[in-house]
Protein backbone atom coordinates (compact mmCIF):
# COMPACT_ATOMS: atom_id res chain seq x y z
CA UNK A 1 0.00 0.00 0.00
CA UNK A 2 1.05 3.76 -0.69
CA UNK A 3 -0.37 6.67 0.87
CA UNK A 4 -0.42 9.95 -0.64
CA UNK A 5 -1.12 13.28 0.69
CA UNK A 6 -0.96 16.92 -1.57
CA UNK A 7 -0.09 20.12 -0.08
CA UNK A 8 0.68 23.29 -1.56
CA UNK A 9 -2.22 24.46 -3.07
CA UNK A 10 -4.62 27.70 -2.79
CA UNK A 11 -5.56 31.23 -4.39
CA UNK A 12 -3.57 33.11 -6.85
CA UNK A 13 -3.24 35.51 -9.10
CA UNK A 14 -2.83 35.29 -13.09
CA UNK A 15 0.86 34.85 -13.68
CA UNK A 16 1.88 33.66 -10.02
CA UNK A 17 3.06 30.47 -9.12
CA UNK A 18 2.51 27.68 -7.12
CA UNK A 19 4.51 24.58 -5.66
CA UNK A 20 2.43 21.42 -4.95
CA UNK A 21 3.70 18.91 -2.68
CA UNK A 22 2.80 14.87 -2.49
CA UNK A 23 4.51 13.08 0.70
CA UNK A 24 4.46 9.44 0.06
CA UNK A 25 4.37 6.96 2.70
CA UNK A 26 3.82 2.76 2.75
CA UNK A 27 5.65 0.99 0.12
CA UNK A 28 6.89 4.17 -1.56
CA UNK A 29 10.01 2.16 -3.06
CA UNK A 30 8.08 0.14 -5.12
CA UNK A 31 6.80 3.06 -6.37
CA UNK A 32 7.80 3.21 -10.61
CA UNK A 33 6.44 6.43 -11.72
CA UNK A 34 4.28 9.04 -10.22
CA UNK A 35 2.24 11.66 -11.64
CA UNK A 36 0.26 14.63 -11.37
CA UNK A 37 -3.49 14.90 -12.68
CA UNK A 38 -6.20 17.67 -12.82
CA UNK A 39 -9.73 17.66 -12.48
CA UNK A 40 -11.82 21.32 -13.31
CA UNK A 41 -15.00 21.55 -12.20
CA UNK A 42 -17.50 19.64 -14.92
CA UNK A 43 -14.58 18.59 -16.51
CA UNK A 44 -12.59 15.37 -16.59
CA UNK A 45 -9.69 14.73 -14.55
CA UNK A 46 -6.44 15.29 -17.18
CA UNK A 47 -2.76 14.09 -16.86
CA UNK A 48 -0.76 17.08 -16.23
CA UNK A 49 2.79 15.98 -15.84
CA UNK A 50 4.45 12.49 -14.87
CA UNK A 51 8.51 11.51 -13.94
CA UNK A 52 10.19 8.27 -13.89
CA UNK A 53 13.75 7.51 -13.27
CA UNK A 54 14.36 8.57 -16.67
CA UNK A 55 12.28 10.75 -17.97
CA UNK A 56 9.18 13.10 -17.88
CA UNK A 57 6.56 14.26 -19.65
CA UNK A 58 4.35 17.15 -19.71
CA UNK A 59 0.54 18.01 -20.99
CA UNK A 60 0.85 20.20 -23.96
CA UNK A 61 -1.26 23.19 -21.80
CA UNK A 62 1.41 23.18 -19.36
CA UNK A 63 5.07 22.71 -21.15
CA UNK A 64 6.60 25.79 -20.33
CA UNK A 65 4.97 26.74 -17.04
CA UNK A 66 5.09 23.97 -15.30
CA UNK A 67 7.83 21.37 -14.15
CA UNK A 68 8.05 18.61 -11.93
CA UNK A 69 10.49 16.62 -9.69
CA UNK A 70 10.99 14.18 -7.21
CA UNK A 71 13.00 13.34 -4.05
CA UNK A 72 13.44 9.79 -3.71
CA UNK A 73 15.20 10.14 -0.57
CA UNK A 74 12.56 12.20 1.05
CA UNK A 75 9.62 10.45 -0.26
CA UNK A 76 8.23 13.34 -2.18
CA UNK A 77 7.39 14.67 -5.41
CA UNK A 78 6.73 18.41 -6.51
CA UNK A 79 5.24 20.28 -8.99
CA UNK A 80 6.45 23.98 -9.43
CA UNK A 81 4.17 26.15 -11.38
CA UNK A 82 4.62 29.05 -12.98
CA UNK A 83 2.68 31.71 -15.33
CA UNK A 84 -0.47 30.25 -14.12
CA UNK A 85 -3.94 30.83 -15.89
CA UNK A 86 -7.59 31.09 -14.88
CA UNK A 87 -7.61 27.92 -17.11
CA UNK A 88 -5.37 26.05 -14.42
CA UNK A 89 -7.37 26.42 -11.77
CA UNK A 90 -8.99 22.64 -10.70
CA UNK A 91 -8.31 20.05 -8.00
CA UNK A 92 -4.84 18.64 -8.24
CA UNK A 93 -4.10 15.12 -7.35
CA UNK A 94 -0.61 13.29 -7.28
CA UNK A 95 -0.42 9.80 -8.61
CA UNK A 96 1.84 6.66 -8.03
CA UNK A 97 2.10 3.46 -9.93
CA UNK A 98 3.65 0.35 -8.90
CA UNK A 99 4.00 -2.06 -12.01
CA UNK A 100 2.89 -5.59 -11.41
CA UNK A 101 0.91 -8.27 -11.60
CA UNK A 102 -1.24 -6.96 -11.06
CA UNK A 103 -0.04 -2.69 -11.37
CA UNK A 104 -1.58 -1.15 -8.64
CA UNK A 105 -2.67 2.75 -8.68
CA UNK A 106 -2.58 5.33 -6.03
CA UNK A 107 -3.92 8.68 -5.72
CA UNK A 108 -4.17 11.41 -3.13
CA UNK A 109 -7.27 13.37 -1.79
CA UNK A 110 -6.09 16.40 -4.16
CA UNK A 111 -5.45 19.77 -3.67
CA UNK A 112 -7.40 22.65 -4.81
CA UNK A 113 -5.64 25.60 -7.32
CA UNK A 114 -7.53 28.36 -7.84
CA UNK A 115 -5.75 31.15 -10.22
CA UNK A 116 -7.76 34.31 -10.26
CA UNK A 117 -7.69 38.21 -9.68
């Protein structure tokens, strides 16, 4: 089992930034990649940005802005964001992934962004 838990998030304006936070706890080095996702209200929940040892890979909407990292030896992943638009404003939720048989997904409660003047 993995537990995950966001922090970071809350109100800002057009063009600030934000740095999200997911502590992972449990069997966190098992973990194989992690990820963050975004749901906006009415809207459905969207793969923002995901890391592996070896690589990562962004949403198209966010290339740019947005980049994200991880601390193995802390447990944690981030997700700094920059230039942020009314259009990034949803719930954001981290993501793990432990590859087996069978792969077993994780997610956090999320974390609420809200980019607005």
């Amino acid at each position: 089992q993995v537990q995950l838990v966001e922090s970071g998030g809350g109100l800002v304006q057009p063009g600030g930034s934000l740095r999200l936070s997911c502590a992972a706890s449990g069997s966190s080095s098992s973990i194989n990649h992690m990820g963050w996702y975004r749901q906006a209200p009415g809207k459905e929940r969207e793969l923002v940005a995901l890391i592996t040892s070896s690589w990562t890979n962004y949403a198209d909407s966010v290339k740019g802005r947005f980049t994200i990292s991880r601390d193995n030896a802390k447990n944690m992943m981030y997700l700094q964001m920059n230039s942020l638009k009314p259009e990034d404003t949803a719930v954001y939720y981290c993501n793990a992934v432990i590859v087996g048989l069978p792969t077993r997904t994780y997610w956090g409660q999320g974390t609420q962004v809200t980019v607005s003047s």
